[in-house]
Protein backbone atom coordinates (compact mmCIF):
# COMPACT_ATOMS: atom_id res chain seq x y z
CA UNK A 1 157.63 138.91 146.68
CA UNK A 2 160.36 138.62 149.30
CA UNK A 3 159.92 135.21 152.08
CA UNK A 4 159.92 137.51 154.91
CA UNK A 5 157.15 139.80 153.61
CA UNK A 6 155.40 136.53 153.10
CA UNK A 7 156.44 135.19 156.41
CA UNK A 8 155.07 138.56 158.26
CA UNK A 9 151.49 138.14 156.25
CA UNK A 10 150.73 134.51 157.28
CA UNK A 11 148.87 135.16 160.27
CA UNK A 12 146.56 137.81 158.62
CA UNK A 13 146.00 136.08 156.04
CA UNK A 14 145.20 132.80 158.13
CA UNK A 15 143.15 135.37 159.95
CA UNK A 16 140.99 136.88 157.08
CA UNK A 17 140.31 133.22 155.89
CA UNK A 18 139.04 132.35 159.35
CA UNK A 19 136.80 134.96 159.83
CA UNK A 20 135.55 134.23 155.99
CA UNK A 21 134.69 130.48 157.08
CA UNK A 22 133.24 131.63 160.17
CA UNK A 23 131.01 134.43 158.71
CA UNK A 24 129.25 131.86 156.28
CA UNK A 25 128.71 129.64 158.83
CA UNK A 26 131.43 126.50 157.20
CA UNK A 27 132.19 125.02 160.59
CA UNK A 28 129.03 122.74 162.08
CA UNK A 29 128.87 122.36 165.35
CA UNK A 30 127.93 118.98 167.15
CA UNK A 31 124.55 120.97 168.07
CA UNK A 32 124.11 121.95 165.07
CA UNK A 33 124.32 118.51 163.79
CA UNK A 34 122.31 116.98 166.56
CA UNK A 35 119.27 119.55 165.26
CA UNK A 36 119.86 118.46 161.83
CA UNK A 37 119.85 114.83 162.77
CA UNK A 38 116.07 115.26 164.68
CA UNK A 39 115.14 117.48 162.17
CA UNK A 40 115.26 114.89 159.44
CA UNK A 41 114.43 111.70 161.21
CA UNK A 42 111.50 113.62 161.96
CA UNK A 43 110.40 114.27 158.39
CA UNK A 44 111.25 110.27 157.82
CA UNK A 45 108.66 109.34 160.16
CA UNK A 46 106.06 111.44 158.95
CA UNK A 47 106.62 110.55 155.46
CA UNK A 48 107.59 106.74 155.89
CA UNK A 49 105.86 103.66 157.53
CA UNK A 50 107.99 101.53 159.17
CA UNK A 51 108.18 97.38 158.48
CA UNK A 52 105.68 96.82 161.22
CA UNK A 53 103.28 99.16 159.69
CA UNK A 54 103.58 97.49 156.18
CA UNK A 55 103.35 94.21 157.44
CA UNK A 56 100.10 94.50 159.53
CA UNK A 57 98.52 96.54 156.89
CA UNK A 58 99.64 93.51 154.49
CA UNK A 59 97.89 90.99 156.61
CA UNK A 60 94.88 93.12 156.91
CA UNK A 61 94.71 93.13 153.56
CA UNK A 62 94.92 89.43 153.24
CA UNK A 63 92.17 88.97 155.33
CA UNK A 64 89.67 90.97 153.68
CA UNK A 65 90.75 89.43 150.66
CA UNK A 66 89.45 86.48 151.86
CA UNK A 67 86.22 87.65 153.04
CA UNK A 68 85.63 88.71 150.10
CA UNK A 69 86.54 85.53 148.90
CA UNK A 70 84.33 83.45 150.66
CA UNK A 71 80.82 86.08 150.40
CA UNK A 72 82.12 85.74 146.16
CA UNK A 73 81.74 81.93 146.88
CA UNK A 74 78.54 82.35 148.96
CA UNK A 75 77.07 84.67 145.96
CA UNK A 76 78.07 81.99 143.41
CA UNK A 77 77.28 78.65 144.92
CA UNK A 78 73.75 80.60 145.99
CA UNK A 79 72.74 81.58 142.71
CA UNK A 80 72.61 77.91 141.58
């Protein structure tokens, strides 16, 4: 294959790999990305509790555990 020939074919071929790329969607966008981006955080927060959640449901926790606690030692120290 001669340099010219190859020299004369570059922009077609540059062209048919463009359109290639383009036609199965290979570039993203910055919309495109921005709708991804909400998309997911999203699904995070409907699957994921956040520290703040844990942490109260934590200390709710605690405190039933002692109420419990304390009828336990109500039960007990009744019974005798």
């Amino acid at each position: 294959m001669d340099f010219e020939k190859l020299k004369e074919g570059t922009p077609y071929i540059i062209l048919v790999v463009f359109a290639f790329l383009m036609q199965y969607n290979l570039f993203v966008t910055p919309k495109d990305l921005t709708e991804s981006e909400h998309r997911l955080l999203t699904q995070i927060d409907a699957k994921y509790a956040t520290k703040q959640d844990t942490s109260f449901l934590r200390e709710q926790f605690s405190d039933m555990k002692t109420k419990i606690d304390k009828i336990y030692d109500k039960m007990i120290g009744g019974a005798k």
